[in-house]
N, C-alpha and C. Protein backbone atom coordinates (compact mmCIF):
# COMPACT_ATOMS: atom_id res chain seq x y z
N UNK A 1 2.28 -21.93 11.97
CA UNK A 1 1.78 -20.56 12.01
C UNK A 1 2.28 -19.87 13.27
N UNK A 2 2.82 -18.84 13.21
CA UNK A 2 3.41 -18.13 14.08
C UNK A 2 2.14 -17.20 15.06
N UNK A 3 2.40 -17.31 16.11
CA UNK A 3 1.17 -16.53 16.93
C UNK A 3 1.56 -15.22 17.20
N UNK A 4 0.76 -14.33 16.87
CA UNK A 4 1.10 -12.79 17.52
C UNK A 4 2.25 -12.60 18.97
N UNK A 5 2.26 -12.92 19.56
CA UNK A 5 2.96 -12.88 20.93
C UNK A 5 4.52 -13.77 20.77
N UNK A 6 4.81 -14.01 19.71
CA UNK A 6 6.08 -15.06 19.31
C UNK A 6 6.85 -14.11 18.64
N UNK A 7 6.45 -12.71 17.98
CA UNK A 7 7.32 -12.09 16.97
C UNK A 7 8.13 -11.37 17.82
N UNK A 8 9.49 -11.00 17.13
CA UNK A 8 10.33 -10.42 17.96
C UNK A 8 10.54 -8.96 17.62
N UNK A 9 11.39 -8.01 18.60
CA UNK A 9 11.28 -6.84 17.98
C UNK A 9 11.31 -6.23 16.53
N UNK A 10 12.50 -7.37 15.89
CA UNK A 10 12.91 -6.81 14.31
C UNK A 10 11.68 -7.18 13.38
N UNK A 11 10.62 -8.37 13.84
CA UNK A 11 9.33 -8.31 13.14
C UNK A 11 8.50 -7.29 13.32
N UNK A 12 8.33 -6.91 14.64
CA UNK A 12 7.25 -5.44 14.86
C UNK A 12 7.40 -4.44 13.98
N UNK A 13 8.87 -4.18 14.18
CA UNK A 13 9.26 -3.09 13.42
C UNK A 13 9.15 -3.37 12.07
N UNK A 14 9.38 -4.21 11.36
CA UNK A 14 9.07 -4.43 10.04
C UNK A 14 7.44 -4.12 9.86
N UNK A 15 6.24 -4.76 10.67
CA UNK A 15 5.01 -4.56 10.64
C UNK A 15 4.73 -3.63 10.51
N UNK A 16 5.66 -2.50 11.79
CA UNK A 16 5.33 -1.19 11.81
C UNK A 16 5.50 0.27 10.71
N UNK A 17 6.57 -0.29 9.88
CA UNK A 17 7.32 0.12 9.18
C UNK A 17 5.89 0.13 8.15
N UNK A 18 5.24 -1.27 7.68
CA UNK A 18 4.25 -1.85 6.60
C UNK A 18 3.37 -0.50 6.64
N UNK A 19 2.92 -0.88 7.89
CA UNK A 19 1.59 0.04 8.23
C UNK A 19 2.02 1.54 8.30
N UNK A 20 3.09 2.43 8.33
CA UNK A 20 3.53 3.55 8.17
C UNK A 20 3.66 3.71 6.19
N UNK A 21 4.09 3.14 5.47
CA UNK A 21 3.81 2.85 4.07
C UNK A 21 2.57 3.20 3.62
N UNK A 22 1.84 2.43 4.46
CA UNK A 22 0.32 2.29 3.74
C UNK A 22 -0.49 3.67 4.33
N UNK A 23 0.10 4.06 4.90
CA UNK A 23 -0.59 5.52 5.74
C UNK A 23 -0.85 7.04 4.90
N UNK A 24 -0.45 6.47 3.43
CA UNK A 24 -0.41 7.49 2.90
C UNK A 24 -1.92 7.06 1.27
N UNK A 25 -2.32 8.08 1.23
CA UNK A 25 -3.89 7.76 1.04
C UNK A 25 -3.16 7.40 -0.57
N UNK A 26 -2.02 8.28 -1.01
CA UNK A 26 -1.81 8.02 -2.49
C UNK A 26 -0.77 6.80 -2.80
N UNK A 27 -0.16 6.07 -1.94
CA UNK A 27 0.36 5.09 -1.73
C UNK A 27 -0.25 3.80 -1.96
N UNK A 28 -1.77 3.92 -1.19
CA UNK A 28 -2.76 2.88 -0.91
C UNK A 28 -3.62 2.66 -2.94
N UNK A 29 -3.35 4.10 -3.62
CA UNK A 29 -3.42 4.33 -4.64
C UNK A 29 -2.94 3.40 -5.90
N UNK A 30 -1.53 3.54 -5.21
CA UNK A 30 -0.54 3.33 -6.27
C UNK A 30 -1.09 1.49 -6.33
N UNK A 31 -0.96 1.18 -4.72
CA UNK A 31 -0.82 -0.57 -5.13
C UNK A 31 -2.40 -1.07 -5.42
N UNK A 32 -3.78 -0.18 -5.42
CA UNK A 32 -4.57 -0.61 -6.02
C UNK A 32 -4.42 -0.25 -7.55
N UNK A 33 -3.51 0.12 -8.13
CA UNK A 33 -3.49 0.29 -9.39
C UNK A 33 -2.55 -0.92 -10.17
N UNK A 34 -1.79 -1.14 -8.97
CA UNK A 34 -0.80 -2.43 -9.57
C UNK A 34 -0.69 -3.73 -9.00
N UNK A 35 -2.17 -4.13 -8.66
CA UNK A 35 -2.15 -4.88 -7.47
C UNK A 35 -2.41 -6.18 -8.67
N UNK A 36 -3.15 -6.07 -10.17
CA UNK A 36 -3.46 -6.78 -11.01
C UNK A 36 -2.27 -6.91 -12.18
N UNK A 37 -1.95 -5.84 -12.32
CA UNK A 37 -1.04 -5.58 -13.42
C UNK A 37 0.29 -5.04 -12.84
N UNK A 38 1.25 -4.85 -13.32
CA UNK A 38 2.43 -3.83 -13.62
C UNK A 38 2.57 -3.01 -14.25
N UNK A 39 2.91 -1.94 -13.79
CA UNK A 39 2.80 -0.89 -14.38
C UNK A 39 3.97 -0.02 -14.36
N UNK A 40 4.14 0.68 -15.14
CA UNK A 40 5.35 1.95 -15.23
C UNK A 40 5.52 3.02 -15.13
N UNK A 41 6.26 3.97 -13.72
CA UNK A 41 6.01 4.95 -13.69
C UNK A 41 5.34 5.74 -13.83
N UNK A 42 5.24 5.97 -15.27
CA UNK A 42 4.52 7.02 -16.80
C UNK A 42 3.34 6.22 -16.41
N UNK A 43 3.13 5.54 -16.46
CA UNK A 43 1.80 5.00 -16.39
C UNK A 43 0.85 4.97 -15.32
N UNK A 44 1.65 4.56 -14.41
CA UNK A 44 0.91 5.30 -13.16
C UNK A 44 0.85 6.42 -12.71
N UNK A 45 1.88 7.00 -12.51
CA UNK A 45 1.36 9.21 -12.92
C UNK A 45 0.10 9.80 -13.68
N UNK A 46 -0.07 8.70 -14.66
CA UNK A 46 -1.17 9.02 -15.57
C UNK A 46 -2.48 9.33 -15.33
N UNK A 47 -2.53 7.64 -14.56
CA UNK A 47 -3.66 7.00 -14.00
C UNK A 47 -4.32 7.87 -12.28
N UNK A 48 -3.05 8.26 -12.04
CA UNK A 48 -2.86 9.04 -11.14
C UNK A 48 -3.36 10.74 -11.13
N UNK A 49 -3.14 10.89 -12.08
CA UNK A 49 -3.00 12.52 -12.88
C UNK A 49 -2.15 13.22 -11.61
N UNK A 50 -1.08 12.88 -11.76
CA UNK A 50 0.36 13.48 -10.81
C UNK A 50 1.53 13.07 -11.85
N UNK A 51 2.74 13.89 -11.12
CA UNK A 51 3.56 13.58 -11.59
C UNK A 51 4.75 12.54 -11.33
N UNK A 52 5.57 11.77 -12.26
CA UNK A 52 6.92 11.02 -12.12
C UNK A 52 7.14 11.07 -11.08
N UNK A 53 7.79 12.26 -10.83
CA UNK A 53 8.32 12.08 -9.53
C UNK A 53 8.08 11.91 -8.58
N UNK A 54 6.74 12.49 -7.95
CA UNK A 54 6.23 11.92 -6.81
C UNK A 54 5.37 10.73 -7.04
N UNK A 55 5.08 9.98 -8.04
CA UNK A 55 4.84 8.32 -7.98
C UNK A 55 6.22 7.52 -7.57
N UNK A 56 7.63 8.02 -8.23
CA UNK A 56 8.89 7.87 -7.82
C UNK A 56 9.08 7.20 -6.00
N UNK A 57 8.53 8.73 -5.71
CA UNK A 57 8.98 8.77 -4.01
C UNK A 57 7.76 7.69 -3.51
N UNK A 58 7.26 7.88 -3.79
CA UNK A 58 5.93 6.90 -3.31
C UNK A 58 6.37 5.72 -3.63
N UNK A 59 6.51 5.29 -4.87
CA UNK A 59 7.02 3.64 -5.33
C UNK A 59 8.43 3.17 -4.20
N UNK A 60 9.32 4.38 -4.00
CA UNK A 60 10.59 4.11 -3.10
C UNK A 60 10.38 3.51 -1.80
N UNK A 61 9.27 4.42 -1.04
CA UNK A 61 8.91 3.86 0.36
C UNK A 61 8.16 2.41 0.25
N UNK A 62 7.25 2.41 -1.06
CA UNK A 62 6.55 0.97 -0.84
C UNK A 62 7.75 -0.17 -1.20
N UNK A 63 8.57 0.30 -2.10
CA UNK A 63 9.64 -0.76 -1.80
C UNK A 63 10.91 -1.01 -0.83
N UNK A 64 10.90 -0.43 -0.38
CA UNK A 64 12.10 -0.28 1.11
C UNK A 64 11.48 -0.91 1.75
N UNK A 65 10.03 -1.29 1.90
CA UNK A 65 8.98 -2.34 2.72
C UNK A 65 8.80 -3.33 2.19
N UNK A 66 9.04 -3.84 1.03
CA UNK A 66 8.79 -5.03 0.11
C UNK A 66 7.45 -5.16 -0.10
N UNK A 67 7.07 -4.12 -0.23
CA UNK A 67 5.21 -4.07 -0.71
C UNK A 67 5.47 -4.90 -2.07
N UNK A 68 6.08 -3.14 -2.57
CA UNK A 68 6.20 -3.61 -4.19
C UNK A 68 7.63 -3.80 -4.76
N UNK A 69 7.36 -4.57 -6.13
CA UNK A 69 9.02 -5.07 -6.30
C UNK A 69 8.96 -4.37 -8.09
N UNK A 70 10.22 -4.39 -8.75
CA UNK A 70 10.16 -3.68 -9.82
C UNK A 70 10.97 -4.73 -10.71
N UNK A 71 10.84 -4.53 -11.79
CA UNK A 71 11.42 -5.37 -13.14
C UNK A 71 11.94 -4.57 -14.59
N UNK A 72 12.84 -4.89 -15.07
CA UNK A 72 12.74 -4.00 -16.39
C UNK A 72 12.36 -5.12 -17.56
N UNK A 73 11.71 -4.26 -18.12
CA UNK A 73 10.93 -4.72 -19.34
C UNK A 73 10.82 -3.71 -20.83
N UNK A 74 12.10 -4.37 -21.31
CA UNK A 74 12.39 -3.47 -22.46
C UNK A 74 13.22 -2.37 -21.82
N UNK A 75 12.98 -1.19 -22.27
CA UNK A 75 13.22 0.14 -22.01
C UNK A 75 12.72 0.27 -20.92
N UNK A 76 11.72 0.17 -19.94
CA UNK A 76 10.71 0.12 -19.25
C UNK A 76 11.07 -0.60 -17.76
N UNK A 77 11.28 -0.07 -16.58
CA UNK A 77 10.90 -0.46 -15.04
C UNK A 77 9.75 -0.59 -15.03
N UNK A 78 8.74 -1.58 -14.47
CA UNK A 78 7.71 -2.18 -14.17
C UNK A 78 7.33 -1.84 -12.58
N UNK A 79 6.26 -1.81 -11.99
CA UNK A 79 6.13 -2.20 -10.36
C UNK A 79 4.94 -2.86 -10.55
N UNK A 80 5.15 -3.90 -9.82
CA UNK A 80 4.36 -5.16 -9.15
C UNK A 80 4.41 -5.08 -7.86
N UNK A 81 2.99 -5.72 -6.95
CA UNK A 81 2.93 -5.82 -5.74
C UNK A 81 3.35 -7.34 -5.40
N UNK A 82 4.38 -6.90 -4.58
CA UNK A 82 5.09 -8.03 -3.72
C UNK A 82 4.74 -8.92 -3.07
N UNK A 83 3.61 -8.19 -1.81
CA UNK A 83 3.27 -8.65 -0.89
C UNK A 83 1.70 -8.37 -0.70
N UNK A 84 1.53 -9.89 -1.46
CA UNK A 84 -0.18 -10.15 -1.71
C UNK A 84 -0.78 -9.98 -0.71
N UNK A 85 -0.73 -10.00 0.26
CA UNK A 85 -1.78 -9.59 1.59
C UNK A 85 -2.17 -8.37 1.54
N UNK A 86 -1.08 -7.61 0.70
CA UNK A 86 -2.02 -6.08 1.59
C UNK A 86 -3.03 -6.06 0.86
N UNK A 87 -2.87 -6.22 -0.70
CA UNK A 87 -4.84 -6.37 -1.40
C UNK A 87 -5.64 -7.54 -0.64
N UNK A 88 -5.44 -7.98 -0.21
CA UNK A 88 -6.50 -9.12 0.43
C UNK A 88 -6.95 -7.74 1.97
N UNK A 89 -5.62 -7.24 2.55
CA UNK A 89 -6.13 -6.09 3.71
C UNK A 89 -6.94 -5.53 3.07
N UNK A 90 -6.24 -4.50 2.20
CA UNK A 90 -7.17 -3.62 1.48
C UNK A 90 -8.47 -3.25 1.10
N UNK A 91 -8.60 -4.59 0.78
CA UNK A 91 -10.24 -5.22 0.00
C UNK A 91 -10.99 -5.67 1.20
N UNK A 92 -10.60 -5.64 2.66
CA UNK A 92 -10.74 -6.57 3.84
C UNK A 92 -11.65 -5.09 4.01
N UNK A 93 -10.37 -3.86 4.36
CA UNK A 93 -10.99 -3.00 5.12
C UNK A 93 -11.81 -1.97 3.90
N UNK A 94 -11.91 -2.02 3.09
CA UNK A 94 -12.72 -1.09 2.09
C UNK A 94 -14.01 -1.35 1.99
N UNK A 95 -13.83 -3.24 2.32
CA UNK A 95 -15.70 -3.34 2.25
C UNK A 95 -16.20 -3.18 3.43
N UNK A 96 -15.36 -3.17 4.51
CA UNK A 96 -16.31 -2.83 6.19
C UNK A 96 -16.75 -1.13 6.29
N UNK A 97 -15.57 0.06 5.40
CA UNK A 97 -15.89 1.23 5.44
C UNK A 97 -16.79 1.69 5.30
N UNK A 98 -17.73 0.88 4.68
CA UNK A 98 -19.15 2.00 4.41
C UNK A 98 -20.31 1.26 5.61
N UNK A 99 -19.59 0.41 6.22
CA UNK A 99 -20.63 0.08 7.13
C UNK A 99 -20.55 0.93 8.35
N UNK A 100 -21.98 1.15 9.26
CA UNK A 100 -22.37 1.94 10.26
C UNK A 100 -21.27 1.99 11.15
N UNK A 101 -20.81 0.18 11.48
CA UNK A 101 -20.26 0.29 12.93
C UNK A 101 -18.87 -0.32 12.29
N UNK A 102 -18.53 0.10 11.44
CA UNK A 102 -17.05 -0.30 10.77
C UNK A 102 -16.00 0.64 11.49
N UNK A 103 -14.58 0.29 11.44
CA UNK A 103 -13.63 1.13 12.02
C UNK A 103 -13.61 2.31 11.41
N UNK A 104 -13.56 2.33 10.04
CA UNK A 104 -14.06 3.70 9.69
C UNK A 104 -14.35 4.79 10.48
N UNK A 105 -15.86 4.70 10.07
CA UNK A 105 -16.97 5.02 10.49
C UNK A 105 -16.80 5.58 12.47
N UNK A 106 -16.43 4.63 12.83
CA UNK A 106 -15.90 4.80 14.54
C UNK A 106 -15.40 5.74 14.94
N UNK A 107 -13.82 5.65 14.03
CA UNK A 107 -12.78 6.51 14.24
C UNK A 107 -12.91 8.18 13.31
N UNK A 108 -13.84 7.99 12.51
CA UNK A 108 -14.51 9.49 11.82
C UNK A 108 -15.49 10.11 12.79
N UNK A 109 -16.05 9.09 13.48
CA UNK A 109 -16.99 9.94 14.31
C UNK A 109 -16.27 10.22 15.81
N UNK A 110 -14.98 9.93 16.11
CA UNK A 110 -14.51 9.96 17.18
C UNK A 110 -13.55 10.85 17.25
N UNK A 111 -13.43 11.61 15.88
CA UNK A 111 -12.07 12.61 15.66
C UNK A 111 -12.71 14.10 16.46
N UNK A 112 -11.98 14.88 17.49
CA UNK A 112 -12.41 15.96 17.84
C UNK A 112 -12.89 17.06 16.62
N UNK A 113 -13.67 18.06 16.56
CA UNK A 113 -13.98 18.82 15.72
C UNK A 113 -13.82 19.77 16.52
């Protein structure tokens, strides 16, 4: 197991890169929608109620990160999530959000108004 303080620049930046991906609220969307299944484009636009194309641009950045990976099936491109950790993050930080002293919660009450 590699310790935090061992990674080298080209890992940070990959990390950093992860966490710039996931920064986008409809992104975080997309891979709870395909975090079980695969899904297609059309199908996630749907589920989405948006359009192709911007599930498109969204699916592009999560894969330039190796979030998610794609397959054809039939007629049909597929997206699957790649990189099983981020639903294990995901599900990590969604159940601390509704708590009092969760990061959430911290950083909502710490934003200037």
């Amino acid at each position: 197991m590699k310790y935090l303080d061992d990674n080298t620049e080209k890992e940070l930046q990959e990390v950093s890169d992860i966490f710039s991906a996931l920064s986008s609220p409809k992104r975080l969307k997309i891979i709870s929608l395909i975090g079980n299944n695969a899904l297609s484009v059309t199908e996630i636009a749907q589920k989405m109620e948006c359009r192709p194309p911007c599930v498109s641009q969204h699916l592009s950045v999560l894969k330039s990160c190796k979030i998610v990976d794609c397959e054809r099936v039939g007629h049909e491109v597929v997206y699957k999530l790649s990189l099983s950790c981020v639903k294990s993050f995901m599900s990590c930080l969604l159940g601390k959000c509704g708590d009092e002293e969760s990061p959430c919660s911290i950083i909502k009450s710490a934003r200037i108004k």
